[in-house]
N, C-alpha and C. Protein backbone atom coordinates (compact mmCIF):
# COMPACT_ATOMS: atom_id res chain seq x y z
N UNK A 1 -2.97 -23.98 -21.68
CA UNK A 1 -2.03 -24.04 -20.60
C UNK A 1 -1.18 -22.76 -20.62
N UNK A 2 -1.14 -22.38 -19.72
CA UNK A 2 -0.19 -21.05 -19.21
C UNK A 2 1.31 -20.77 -19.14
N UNK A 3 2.04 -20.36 -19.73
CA UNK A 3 3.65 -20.68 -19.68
C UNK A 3 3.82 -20.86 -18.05
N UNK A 4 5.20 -20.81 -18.01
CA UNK A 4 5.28 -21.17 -16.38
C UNK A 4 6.18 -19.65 -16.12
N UNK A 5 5.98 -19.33 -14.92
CA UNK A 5 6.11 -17.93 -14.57
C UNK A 5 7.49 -18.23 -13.19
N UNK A 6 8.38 -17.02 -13.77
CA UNK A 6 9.69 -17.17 -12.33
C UNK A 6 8.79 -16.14 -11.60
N UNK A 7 9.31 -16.35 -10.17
CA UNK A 7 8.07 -15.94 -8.94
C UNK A 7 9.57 -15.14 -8.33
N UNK A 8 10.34 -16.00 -8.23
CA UNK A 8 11.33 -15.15 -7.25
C UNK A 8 12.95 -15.69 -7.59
N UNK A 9 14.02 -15.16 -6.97
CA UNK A 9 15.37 -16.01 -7.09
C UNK A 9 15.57 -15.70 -5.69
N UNK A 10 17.15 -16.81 -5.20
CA UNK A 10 17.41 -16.73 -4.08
C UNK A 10 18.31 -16.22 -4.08
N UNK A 11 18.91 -15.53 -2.93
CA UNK A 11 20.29 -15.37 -2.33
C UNK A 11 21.08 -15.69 -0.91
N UNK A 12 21.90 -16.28 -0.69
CA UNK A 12 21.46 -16.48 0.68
C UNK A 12 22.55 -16.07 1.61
N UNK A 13 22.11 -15.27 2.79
CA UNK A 13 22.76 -13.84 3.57
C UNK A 13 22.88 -14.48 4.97
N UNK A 14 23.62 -13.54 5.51
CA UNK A 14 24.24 -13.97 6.62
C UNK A 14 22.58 -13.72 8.03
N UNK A 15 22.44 -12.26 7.86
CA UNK A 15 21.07 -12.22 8.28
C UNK A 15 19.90 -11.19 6.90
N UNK A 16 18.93 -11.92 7.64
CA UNK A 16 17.55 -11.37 6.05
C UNK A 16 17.42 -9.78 6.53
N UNK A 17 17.48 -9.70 7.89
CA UNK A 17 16.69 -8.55 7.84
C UNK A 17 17.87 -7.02 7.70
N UNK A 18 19.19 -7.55 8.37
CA UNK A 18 19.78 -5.96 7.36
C UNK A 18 20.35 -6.24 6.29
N UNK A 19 20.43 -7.41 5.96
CA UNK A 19 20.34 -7.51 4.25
C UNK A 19 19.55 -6.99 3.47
N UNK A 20 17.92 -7.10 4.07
CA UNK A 20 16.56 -6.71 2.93
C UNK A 20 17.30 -5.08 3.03
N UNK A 21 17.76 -4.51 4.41
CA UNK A 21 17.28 -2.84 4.46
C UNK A 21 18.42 -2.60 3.38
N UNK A 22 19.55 -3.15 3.02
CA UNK A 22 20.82 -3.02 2.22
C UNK A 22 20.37 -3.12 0.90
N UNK A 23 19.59 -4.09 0.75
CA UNK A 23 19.12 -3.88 -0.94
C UNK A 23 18.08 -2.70 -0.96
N UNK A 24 17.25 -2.45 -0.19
CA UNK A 24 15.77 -2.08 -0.26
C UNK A 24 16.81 0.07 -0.49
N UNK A 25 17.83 -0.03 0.30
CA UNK A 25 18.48 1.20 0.28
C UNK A 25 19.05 1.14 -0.70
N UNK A 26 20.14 0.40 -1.28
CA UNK A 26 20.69 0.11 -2.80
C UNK A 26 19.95 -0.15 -3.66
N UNK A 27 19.58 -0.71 -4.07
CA UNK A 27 18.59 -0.86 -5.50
C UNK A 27 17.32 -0.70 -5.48
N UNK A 28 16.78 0.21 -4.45
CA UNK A 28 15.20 0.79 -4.52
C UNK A 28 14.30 -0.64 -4.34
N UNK A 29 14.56 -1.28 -3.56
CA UNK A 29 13.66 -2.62 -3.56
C UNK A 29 12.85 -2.13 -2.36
N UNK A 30 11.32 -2.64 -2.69
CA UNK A 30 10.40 -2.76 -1.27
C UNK A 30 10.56 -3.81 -0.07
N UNK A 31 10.81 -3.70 0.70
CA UNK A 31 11.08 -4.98 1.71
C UNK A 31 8.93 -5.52 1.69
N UNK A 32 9.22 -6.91 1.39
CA UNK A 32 7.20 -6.40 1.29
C UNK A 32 7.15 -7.92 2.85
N UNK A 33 8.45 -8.45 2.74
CA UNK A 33 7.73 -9.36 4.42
C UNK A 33 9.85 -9.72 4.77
N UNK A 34 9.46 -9.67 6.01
CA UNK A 34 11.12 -10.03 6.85
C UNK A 34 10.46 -10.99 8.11
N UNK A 35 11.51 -12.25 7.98
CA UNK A 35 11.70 -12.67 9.21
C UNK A 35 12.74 -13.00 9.84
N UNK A 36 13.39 -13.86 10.65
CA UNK A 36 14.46 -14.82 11.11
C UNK A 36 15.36 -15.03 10.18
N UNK A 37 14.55 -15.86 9.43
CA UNK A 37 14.86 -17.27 7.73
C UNK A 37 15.04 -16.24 6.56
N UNK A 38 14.12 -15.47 6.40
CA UNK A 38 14.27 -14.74 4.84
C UNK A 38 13.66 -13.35 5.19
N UNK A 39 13.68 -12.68 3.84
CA UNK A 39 12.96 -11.74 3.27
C UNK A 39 12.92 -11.51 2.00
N UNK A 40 11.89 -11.02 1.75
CA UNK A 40 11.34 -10.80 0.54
C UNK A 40 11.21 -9.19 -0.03
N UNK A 41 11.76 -9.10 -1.15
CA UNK A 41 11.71 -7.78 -1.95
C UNK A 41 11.40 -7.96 -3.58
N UNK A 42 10.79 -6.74 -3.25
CA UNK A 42 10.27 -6.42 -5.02
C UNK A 42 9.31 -5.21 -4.86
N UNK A 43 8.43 -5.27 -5.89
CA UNK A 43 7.38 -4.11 -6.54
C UNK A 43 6.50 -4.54 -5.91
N UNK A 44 5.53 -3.79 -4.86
CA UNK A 44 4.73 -4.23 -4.68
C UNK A 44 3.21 -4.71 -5.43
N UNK A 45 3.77 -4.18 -6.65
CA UNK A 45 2.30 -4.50 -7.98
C UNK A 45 2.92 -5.71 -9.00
N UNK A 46 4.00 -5.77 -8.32
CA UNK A 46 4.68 -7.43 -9.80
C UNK A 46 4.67 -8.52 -8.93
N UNK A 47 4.95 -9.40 -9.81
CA UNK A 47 4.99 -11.27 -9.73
C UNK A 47 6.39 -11.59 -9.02
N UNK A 48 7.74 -10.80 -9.74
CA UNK A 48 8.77 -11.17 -9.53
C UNK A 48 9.16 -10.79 -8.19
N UNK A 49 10.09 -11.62 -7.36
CA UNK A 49 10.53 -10.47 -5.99
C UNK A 49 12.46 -11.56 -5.87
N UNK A 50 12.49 -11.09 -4.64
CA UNK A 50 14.13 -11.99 -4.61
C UNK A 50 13.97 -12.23 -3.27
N UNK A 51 14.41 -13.05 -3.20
CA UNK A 51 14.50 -13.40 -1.73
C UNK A 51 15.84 -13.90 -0.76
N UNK A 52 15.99 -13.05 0.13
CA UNK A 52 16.79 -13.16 0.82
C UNK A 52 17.29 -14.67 1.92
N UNK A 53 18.01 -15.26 2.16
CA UNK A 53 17.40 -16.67 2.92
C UNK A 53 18.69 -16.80 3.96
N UNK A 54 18.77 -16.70 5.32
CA UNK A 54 19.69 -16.59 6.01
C UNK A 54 19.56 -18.10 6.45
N UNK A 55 20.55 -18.30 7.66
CA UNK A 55 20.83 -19.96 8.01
C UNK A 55 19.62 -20.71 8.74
N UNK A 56 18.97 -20.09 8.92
CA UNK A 56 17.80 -20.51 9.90
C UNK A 56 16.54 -21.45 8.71
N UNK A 57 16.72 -20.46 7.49
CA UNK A 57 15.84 -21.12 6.09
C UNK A 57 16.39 -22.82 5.67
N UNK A 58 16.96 -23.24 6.53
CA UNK A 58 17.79 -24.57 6.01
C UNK A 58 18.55 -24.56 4.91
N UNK A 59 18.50 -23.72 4.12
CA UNK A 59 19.25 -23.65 2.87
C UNK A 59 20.97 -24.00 3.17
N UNK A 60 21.42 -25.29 2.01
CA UNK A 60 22.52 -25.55 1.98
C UNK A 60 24.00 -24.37 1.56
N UNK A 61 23.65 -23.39 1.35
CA UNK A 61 24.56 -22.56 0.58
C UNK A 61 25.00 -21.52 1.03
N UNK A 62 26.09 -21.33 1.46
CA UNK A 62 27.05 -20.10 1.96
C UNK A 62 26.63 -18.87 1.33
N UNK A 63 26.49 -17.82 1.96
CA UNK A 63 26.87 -16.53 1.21
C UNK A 63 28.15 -16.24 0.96
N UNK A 64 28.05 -15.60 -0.14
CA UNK A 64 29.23 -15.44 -1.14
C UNK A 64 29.28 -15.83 -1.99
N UNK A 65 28.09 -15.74 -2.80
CA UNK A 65 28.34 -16.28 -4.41
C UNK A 65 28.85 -15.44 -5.10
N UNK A 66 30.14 -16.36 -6.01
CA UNK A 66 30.56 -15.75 -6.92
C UNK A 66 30.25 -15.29 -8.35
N UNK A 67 28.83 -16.05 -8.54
CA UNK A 67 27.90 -15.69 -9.53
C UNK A 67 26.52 -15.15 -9.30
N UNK A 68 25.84 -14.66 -10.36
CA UNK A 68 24.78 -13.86 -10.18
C UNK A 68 23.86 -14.83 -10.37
N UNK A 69 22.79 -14.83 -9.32
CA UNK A 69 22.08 -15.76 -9.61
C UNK A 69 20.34 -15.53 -10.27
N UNK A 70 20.59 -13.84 -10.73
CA UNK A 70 19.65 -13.24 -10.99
C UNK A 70 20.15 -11.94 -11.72
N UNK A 71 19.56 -10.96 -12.78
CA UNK A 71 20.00 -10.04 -12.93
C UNK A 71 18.76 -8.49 -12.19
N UNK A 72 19.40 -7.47 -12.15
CA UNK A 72 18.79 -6.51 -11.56
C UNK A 72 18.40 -5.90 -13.01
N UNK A 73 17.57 -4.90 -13.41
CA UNK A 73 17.21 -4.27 -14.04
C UNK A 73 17.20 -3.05 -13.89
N UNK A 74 18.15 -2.31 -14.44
CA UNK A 74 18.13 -0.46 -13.64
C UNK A 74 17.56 0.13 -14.92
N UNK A 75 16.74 1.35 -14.99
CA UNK A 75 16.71 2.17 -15.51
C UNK A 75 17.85 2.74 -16.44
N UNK A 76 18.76 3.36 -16.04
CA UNK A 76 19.65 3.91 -15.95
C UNK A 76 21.15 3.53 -15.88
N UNK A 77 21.61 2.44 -16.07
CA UNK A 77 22.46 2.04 -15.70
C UNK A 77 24.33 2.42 -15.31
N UNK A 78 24.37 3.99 -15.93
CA UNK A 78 25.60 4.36 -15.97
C UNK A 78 25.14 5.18 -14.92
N UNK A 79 24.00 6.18 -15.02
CA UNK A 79 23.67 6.76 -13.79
C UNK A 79 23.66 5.81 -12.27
N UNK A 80 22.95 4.70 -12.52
CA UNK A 80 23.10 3.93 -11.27
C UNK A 80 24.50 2.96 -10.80
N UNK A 81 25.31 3.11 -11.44
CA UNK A 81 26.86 2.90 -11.17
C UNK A 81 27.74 4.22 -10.98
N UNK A 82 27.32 5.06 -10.92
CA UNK A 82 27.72 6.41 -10.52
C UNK A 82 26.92 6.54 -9.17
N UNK A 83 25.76 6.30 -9.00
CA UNK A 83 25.11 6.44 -7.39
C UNK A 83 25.87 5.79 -6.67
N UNK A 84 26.26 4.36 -7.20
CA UNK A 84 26.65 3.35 -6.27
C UNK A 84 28.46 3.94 -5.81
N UNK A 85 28.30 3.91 -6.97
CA UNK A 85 30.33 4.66 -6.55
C UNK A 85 30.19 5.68 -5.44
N UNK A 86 29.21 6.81 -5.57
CA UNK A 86 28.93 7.72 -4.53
C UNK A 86 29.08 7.33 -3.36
N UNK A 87 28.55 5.92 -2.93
CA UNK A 87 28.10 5.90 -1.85
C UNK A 87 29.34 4.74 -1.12
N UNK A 88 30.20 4.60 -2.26
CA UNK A 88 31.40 3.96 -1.97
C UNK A 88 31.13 2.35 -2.37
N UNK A 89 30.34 2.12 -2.87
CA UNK A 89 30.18 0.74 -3.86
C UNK A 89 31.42 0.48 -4.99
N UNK A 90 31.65 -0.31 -4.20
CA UNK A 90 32.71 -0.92 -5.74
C UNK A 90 31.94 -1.69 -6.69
N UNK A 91 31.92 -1.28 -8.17
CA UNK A 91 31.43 -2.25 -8.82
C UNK A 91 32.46 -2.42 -10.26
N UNK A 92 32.47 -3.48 -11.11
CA UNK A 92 32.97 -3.65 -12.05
C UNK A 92 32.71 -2.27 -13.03
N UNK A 93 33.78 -2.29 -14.69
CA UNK A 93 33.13 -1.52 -15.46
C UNK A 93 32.08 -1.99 -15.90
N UNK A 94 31.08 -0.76 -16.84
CA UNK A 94 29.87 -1.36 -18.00
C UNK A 94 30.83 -1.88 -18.38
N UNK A 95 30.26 -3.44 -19.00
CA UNK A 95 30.31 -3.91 -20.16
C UNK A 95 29.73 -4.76 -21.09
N UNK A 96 29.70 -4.86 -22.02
CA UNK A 96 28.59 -5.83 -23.07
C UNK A 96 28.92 -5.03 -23.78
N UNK A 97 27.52 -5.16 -24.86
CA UNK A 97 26.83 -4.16 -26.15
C UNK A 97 25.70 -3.82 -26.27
N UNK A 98 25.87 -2.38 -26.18
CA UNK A 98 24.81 -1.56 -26.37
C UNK A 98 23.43 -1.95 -27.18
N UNK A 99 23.76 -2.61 -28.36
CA UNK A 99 23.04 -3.27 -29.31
C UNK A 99 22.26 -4.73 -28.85
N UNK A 100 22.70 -5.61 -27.66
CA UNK A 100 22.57 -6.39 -26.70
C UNK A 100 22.45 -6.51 -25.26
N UNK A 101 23.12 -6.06 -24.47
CA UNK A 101 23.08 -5.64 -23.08
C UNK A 101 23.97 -5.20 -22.93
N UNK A 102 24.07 -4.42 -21.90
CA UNK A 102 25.31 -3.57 -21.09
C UNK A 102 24.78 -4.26 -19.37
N UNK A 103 25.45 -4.05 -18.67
CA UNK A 103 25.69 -4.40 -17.76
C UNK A 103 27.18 -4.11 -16.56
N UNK A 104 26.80 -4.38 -15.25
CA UNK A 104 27.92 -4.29 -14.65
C UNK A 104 27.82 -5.39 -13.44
N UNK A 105 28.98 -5.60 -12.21
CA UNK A 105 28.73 -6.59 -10.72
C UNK A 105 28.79 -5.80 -9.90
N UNK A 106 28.61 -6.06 -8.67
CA UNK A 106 28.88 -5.45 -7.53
C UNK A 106 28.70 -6.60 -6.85
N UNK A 107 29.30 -6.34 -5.50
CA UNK A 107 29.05 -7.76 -4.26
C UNK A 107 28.09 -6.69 -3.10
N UNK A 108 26.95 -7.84 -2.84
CA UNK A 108 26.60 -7.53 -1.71
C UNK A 108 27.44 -7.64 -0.61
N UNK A 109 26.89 -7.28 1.06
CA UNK A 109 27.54 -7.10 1.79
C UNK A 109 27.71 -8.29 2.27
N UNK A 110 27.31 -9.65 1.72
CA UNK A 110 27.40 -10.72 1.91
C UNK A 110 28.63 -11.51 1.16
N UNK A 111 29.35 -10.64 0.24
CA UNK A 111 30.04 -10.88 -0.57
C UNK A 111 29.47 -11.74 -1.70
N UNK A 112 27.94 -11.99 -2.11
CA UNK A 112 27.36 -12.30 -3.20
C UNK A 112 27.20 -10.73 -4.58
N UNK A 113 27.68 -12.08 -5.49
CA UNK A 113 27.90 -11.18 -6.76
C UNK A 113 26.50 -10.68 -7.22
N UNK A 114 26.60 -9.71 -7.72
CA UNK A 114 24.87 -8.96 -8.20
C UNK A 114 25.37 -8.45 -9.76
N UNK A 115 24.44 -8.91 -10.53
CA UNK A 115 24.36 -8.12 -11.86
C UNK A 115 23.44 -7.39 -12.34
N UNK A 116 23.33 -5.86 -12.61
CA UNK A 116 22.80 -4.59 -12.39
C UNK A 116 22.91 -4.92 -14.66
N UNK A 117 21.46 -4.75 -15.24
CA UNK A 117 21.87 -4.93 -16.43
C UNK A 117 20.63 -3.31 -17.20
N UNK A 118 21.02 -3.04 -18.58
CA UNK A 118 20.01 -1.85 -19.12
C UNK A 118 18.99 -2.58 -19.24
N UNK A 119 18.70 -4.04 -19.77
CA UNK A 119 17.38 -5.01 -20.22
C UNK A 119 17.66 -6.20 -20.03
């Protein structure tokens, strides 16, 4: 038997489709399908993606979460909190341990919290 595999997480936005172009421009995500209800981003060669889900998806849940309901994975992470400041992103300081994770938040334009982590 096969472990069981996460496929995607949700978030859910006011609309999917300039939400997807907001992440897909912020955090290098592929928009790989948009409709009405959702969209979908990720790598187009991985398993994992996130999905966007506006009011039309039936989903019970406001945008504006105050928690992360997923973490991002940057490369780079002090470099990519310096892009984001560039571009006028507010985000929290790094913090954690180096020896464990570092990490930082930012809010989408939905006012949902995002956590940007080194691993």
């Amino acid at each position: 038997m096969s472990p069981t595999a996460i496929t995607t997480a949700f978030i859910p936005v006011h609309n999917p489709a300039s939400a997807a172009l907001w992440y897909s421009e912020t955090l290098d995500l592929e928009i790989l399908t948009t409709n009405s209800s959702s969209a979908v981003l990720g790598p187009t060669s991985g398993t994992t993606s996130i999905t966007l889900l506006g009011p039309e998806s039936g989903i019970k849940v406001a945008p504006g979460l105050k928690w992360a309901t997923c973490n991002f994975l940057v490369e780079n992470l002090h470099e990519k909190r310096a892009a984001l400041q560039r571009l006028e992103i507010q985000t929290t300081d790094v913090e954690g341990s180096p020896e464990i994770c570092l990490f930082f938040t930012l809010q989408d334009p939905d006012g949902n919290t995002l956590l940007l982590t080194d691993r």
